[in-house]
C-alpha atoms as a PDB file:
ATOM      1  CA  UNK A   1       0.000   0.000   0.000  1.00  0.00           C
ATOM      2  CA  UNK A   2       2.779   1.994   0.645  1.00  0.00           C
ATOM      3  CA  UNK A   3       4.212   2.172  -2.541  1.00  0.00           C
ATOM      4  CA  UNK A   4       1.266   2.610  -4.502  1.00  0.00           C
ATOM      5  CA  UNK A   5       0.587   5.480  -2.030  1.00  0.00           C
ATOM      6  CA  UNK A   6       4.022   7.198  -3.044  1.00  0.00           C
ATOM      7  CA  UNK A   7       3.300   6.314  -6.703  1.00  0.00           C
ATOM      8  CA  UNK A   8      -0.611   8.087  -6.563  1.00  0.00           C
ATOM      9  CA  UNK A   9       0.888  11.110  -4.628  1.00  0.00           C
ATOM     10  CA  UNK A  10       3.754  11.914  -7.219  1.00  0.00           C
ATOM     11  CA  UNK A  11       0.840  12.088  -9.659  1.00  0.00           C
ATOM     12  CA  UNK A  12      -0.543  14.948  -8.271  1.00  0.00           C
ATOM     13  CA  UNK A  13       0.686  17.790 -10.552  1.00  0.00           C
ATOM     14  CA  UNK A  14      -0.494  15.751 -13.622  1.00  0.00           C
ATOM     15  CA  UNK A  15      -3.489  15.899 -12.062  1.00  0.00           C
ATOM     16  CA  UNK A  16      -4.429  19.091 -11.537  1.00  0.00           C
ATOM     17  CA  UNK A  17      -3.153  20.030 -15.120  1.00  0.00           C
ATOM     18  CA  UNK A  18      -5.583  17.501 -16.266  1.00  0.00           C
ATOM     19  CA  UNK A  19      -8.179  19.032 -14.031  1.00  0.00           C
ATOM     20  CA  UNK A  20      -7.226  22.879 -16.004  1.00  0.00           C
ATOM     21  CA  UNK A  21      -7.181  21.651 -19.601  1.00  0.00           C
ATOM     22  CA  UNK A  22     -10.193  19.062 -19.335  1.00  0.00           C
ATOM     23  CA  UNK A  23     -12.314  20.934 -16.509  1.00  0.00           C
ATOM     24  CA  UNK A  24     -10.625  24.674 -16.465  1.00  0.00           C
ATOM     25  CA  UNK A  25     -10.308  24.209 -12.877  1.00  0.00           C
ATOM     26  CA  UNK A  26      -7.796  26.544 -11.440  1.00  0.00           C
ATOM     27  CA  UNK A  27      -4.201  25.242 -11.845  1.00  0.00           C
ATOM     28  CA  UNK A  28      -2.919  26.690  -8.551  1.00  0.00           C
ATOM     29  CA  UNK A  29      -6.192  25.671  -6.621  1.00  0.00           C
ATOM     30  CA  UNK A  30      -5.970  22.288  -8.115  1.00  0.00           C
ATOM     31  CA  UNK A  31      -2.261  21.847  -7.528  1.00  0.00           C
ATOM     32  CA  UNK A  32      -3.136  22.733  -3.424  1.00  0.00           C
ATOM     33  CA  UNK A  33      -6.323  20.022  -3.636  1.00  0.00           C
ATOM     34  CA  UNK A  34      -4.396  17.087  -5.017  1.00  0.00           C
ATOM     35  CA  UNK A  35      -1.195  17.773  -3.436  1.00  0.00           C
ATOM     36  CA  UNK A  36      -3.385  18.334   0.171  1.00  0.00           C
ATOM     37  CA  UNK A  37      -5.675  14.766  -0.585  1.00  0.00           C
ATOM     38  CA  UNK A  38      -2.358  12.344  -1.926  1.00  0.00           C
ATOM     39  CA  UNK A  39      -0.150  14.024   0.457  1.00  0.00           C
ATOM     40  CA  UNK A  40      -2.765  12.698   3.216  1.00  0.00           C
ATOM     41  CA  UNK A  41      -2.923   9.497   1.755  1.00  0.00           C
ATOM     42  CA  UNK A  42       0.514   9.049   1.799  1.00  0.00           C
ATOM     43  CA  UNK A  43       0.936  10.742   5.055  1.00  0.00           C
ATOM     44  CA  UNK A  44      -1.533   8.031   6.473  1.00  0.00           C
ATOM     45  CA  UNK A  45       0.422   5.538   4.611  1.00  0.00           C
ATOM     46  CA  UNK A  46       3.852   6.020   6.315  1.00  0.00           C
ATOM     47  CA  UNK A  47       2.405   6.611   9.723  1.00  0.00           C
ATOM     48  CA  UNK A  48       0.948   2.862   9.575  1.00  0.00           C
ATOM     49  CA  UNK A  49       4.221   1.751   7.901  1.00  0.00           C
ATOM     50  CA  UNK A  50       6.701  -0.633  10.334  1.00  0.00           C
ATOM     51  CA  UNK A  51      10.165   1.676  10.972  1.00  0.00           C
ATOM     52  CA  UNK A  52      12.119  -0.848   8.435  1.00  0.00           C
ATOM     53  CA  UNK A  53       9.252  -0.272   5.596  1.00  0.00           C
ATOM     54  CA  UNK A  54       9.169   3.619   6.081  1.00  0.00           C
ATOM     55  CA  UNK A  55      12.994   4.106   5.746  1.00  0.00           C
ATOM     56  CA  UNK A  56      12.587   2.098   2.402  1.00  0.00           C
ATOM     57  CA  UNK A  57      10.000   4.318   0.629  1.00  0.00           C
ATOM     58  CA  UNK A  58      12.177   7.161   1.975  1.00  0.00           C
ATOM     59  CA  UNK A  59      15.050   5.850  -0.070  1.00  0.00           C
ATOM     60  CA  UNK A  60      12.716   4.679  -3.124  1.00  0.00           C
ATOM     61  CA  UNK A  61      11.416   8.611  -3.262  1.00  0.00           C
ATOM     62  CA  UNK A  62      14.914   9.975  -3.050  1.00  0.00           C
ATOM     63  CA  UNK A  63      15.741   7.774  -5.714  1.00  0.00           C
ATOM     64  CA  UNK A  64      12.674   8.609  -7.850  1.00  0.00           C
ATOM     65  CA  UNK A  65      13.218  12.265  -7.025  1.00  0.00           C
ATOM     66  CA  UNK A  66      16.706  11.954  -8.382  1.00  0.00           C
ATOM     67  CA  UNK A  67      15.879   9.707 -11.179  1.00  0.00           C
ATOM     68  CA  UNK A  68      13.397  11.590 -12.566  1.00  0.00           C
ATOM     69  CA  UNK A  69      15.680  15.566 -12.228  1.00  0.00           C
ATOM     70  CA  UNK A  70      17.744  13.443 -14.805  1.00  0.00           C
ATOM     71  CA  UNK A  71      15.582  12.136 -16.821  1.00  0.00           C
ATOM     72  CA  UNK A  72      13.986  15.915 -16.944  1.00  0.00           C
ATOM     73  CA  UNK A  73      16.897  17.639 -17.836  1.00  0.00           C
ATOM     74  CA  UNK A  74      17.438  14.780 -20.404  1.00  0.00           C
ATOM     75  CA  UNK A  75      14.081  15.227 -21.889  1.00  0.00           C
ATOM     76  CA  UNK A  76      14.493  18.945 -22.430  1.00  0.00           C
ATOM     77  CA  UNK A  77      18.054  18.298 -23.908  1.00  0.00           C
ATOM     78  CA  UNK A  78      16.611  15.752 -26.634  1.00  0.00           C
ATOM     79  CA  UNK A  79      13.494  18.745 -27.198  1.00  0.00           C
ATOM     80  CA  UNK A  80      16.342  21.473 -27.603  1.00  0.00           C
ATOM     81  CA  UNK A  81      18.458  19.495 -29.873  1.00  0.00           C
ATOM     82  CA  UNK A  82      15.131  18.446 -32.057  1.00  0.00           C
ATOM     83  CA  UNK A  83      13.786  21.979 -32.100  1.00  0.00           C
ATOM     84  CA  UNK A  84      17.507  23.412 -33.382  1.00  0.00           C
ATOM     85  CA  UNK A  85      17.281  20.827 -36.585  1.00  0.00           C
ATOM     86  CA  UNK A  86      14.165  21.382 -37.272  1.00  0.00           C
ATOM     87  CA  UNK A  87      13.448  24.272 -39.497  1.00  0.00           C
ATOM     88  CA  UNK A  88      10.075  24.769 -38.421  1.00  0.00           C
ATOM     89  CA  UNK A  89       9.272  27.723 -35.846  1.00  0.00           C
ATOM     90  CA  UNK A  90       7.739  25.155 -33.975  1.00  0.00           C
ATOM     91  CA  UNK A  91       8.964  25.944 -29.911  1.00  0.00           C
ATOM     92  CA  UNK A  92       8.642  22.850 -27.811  1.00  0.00           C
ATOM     93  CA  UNK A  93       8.952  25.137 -24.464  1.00  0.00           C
ATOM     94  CA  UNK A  94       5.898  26.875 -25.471  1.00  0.00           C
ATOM     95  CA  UNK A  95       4.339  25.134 -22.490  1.00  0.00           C
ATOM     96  CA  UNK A  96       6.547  26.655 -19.833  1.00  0.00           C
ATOM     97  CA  UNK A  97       5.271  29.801 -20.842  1.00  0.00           C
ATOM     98  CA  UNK A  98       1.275  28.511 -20.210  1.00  0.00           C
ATOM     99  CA  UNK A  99       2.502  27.077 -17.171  1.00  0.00           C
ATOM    100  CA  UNK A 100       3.800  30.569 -15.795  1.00  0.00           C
ATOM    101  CA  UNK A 101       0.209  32.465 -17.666  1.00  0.00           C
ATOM    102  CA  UNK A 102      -1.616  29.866 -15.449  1.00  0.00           C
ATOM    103  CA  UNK A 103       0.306  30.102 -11.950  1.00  0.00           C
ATOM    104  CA  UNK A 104       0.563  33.752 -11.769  1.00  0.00           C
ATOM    105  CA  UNK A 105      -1.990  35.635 -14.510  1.00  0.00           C
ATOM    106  CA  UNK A 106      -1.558  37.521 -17.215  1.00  0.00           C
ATOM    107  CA  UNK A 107       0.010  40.817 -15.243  1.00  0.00           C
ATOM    108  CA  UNK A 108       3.033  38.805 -14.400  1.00  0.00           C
ATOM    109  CA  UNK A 109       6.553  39.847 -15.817  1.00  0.00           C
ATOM    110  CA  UNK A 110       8.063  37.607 -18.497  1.00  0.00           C
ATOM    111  CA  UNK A 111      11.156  36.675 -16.443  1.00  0.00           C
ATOM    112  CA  UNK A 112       8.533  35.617 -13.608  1.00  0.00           C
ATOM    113  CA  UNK A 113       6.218  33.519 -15.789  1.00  0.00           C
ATOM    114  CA  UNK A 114       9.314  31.668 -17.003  1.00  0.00           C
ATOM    115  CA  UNK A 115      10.543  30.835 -13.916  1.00  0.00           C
ATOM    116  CA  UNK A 116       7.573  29.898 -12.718  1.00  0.00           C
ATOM    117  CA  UNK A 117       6.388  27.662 -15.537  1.00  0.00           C
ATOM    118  CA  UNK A 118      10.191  25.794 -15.601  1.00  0.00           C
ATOM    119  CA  UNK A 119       9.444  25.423 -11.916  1.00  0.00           C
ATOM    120  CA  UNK A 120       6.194  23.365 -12.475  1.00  0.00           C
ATOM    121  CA  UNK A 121       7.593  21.685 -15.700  1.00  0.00           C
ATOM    122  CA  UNK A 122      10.491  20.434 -13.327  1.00  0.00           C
ATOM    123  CA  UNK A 123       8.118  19.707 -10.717  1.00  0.00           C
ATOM    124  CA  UNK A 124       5.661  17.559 -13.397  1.00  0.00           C
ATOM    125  CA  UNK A 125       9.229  15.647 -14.437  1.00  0.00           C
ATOM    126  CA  UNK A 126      10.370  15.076 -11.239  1.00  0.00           C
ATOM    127  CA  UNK A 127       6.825  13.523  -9.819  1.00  0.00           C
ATOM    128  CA  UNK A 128       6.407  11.474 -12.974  1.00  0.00           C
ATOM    129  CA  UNK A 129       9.724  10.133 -12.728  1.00  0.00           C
ATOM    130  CA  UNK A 130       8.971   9.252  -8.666  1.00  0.00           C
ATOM    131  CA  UNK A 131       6.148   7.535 -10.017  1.00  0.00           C
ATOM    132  CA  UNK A 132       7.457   5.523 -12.163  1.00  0.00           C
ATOM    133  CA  UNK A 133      10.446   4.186  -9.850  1.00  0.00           C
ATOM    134  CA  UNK A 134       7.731   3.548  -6.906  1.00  0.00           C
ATOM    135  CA  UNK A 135       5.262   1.647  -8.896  1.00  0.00           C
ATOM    136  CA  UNK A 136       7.411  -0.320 -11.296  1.00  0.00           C
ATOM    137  CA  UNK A 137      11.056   0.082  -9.918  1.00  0.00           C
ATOM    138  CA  UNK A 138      11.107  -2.465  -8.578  1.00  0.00           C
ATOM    139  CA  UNK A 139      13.448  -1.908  -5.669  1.00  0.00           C
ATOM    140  CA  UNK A 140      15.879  -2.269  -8.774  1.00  0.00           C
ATOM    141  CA  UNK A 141      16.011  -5.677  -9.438  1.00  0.00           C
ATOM    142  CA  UNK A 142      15.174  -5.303 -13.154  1.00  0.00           C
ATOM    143  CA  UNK A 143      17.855  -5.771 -15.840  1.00  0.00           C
ATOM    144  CA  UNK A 144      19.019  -2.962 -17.811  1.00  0.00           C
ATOM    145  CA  UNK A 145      16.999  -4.154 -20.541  1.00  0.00           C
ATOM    146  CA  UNK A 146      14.107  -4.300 -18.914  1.00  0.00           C
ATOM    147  CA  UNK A 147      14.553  -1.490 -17.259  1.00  0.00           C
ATOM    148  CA  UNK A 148      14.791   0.859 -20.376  1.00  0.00           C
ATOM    149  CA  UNK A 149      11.746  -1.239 -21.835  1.00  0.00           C
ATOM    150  CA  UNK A 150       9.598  -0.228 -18.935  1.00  0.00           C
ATOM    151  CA  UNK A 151      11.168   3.208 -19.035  1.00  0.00           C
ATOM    152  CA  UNK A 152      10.431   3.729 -22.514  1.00  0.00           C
ATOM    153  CA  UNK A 153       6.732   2.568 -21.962  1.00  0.00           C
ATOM    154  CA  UNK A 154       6.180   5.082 -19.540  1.00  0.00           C
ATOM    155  CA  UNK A 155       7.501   7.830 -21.052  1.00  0.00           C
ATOM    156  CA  UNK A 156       5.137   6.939 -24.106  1.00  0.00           C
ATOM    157  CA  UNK A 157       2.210   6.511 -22.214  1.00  0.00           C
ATOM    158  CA  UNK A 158       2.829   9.849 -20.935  1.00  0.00           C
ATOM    159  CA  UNK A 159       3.411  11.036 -24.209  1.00  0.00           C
ATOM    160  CA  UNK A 160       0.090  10.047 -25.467  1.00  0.00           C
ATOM    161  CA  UNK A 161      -1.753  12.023 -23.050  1.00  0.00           C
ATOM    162  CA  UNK A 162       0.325  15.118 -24.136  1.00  0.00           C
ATOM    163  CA  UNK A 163      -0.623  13.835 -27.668  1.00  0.00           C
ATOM    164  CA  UNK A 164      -4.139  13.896 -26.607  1.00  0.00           C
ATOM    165  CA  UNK A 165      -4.322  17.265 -24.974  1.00  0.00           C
ATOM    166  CA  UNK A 166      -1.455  19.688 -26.112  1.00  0.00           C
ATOM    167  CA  UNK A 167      -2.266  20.376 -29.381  1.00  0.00           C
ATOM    168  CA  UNK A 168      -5.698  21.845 -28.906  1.00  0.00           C
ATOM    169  CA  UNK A 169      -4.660  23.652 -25.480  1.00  0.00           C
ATOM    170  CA  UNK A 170      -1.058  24.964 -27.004  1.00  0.00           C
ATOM    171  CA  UNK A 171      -3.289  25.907 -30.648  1.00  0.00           C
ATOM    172  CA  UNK A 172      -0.195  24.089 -31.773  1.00  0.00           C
ATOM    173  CA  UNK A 173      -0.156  24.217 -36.032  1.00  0.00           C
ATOM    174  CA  UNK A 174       3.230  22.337 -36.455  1.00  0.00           C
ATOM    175  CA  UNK A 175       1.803  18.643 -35.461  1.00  0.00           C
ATOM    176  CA  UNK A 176       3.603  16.812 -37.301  1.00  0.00           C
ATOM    177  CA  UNK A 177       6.911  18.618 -35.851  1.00  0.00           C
ATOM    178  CA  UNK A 178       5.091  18.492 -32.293  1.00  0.00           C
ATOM    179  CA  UNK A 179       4.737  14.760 -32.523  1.00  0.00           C
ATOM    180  CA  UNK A 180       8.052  13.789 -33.622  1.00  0.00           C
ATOM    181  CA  UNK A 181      10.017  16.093 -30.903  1.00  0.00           C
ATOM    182  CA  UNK A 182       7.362  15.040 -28.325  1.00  0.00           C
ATOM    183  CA  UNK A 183       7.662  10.960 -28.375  1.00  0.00           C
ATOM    184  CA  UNK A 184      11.517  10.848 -29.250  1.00  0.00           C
ATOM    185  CA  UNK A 185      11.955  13.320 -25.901  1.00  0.00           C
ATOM    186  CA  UNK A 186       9.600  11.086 -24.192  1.00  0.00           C
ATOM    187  CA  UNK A 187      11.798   7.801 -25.465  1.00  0.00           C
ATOM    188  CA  UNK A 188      14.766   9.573 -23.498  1.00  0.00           C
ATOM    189  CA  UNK A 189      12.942  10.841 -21.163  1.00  0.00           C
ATOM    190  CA  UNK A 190      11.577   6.608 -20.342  1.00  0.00           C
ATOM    191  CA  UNK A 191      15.483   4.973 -20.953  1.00  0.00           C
ATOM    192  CA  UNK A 192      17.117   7.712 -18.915  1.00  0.00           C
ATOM    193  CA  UNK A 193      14.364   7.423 -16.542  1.00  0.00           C
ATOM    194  CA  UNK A 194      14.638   3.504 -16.095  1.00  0.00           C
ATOM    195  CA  UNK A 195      18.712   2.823 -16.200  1.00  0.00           C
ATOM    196  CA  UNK A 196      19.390   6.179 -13.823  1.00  0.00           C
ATOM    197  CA  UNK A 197      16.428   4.601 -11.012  1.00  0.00           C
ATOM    198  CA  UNK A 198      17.342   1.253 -11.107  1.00  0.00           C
ATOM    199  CA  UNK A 199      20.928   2.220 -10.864  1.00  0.00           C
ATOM    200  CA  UNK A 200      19.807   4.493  -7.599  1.00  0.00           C
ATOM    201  CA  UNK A 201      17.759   1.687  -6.268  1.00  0.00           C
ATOM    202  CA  UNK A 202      20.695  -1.097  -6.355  1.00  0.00           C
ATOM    203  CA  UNK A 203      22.808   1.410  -4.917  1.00  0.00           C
ATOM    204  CA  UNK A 204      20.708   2.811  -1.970  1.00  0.00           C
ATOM    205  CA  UNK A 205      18.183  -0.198  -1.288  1.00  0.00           C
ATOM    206  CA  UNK A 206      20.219  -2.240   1.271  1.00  0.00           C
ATOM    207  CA  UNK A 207      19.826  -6.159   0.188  1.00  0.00           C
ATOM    208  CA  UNK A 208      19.686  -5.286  -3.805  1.00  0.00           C
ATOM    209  CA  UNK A 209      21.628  -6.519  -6.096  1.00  0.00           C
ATOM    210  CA  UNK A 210      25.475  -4.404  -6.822  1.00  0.00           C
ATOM    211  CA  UNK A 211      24.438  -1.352  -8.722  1.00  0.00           C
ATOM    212  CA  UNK A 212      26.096  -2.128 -12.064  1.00  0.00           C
ATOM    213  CA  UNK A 213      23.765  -1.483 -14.692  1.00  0.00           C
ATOM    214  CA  UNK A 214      24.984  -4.324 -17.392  1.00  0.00           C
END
């Protein structure tokens, strides 16, 4: 229960940006509802956790946490490098900008709605990797192979709802350019994703196998 618990609560951002594009709920009001309700959930999770089971999920979030800042800084790297040979004017950090209209309004200064929108875009990576690593890491005892397989699935299954629900909110006109830059990122986004947390996991799980990731 635990671990799904950890999983469900890292969704939380995803969830309220669901809740804004599908229901125009507030993104800052539903960032504070789902991060109050899955925070509780996982709150009452822990508490009823043994000692020895609560000092694992620490370490499984820390990993996931770490796992997916790399895998986020990855993602944007591949979306960078796409964008630059691509002659289209097609910008794949359009988003960060929405993010920052959304948190703060339309008064905000540009430099503020840009660091405000990379903040939630690094938030959304970060959460997305911690739930991957909590509901499939499995405490790293995948192989590498499987590991990137499983990585790679999640990042595409991510990337269809972005498939599903960018286009119309971002008024996007480049698709084609869109989808291509958007599922490759998401492929690195999975593999760096699944080889960096099941290196983390061997490494800071005590009883897993040697961290070596081959």
């Amino acid at each position: 229960m635990t671990r799904a618990a950890l999983g469900g609560a890292a969704l939380f951002s995803g969830i309220a940006l669901l809740a804004n594009i599908l229901l125009s709920v507030s993104l800052p009001l539903g960032l504070l509802s789902t991060a109050t309700i899955l925070g509780g959930v996982l709150t009452v999770s822990l508490v009823r956790a043994d000692n020895r089971d609560r000092q694992q999920q620490l370490r499984v979030a820390l990993a996931g946490v770490t796992a997916g800042l790399v895998a986020t800084l990855a993602y944007d790297g591949a979306r960078a490098l796409l964008s630059q040979l691509d002659p289209s004017p097609f910008n794949p950090f359009e988003a960060i900008r929405i993010f920052g209209l959304l948190l703060l309004g339309e008064g905000a200064r540009t430099t503020h709605l840009v660091l405000a929108g990379t903040g939630l875009h690094l938030v959304n990576g970060i959460c997305f990797g911690l739930a991957y690593v909590a509901l499939f890491g499995q405490e790293g005892n995948r192989s590498a192979s499987s590991a990137v397989v499983t990585g790679i699935s999640w990042g595409l299954f991510l990337e269809l709802f972005q498939l599903t629900l960018y286009p119309n909110w971002l008024r996007v006109t480049a698709l084609a350019e869109f989808a291509t830059i958007s599922a490759f990122s998401h492929a690195v986004f999975g593999a760096v994703l699944g080889l960096s947390g099941r290196a983390l996991l061997r490494r800071w799980l005590p009883g897993v196998a040697d961290s070596r990731l081959l």
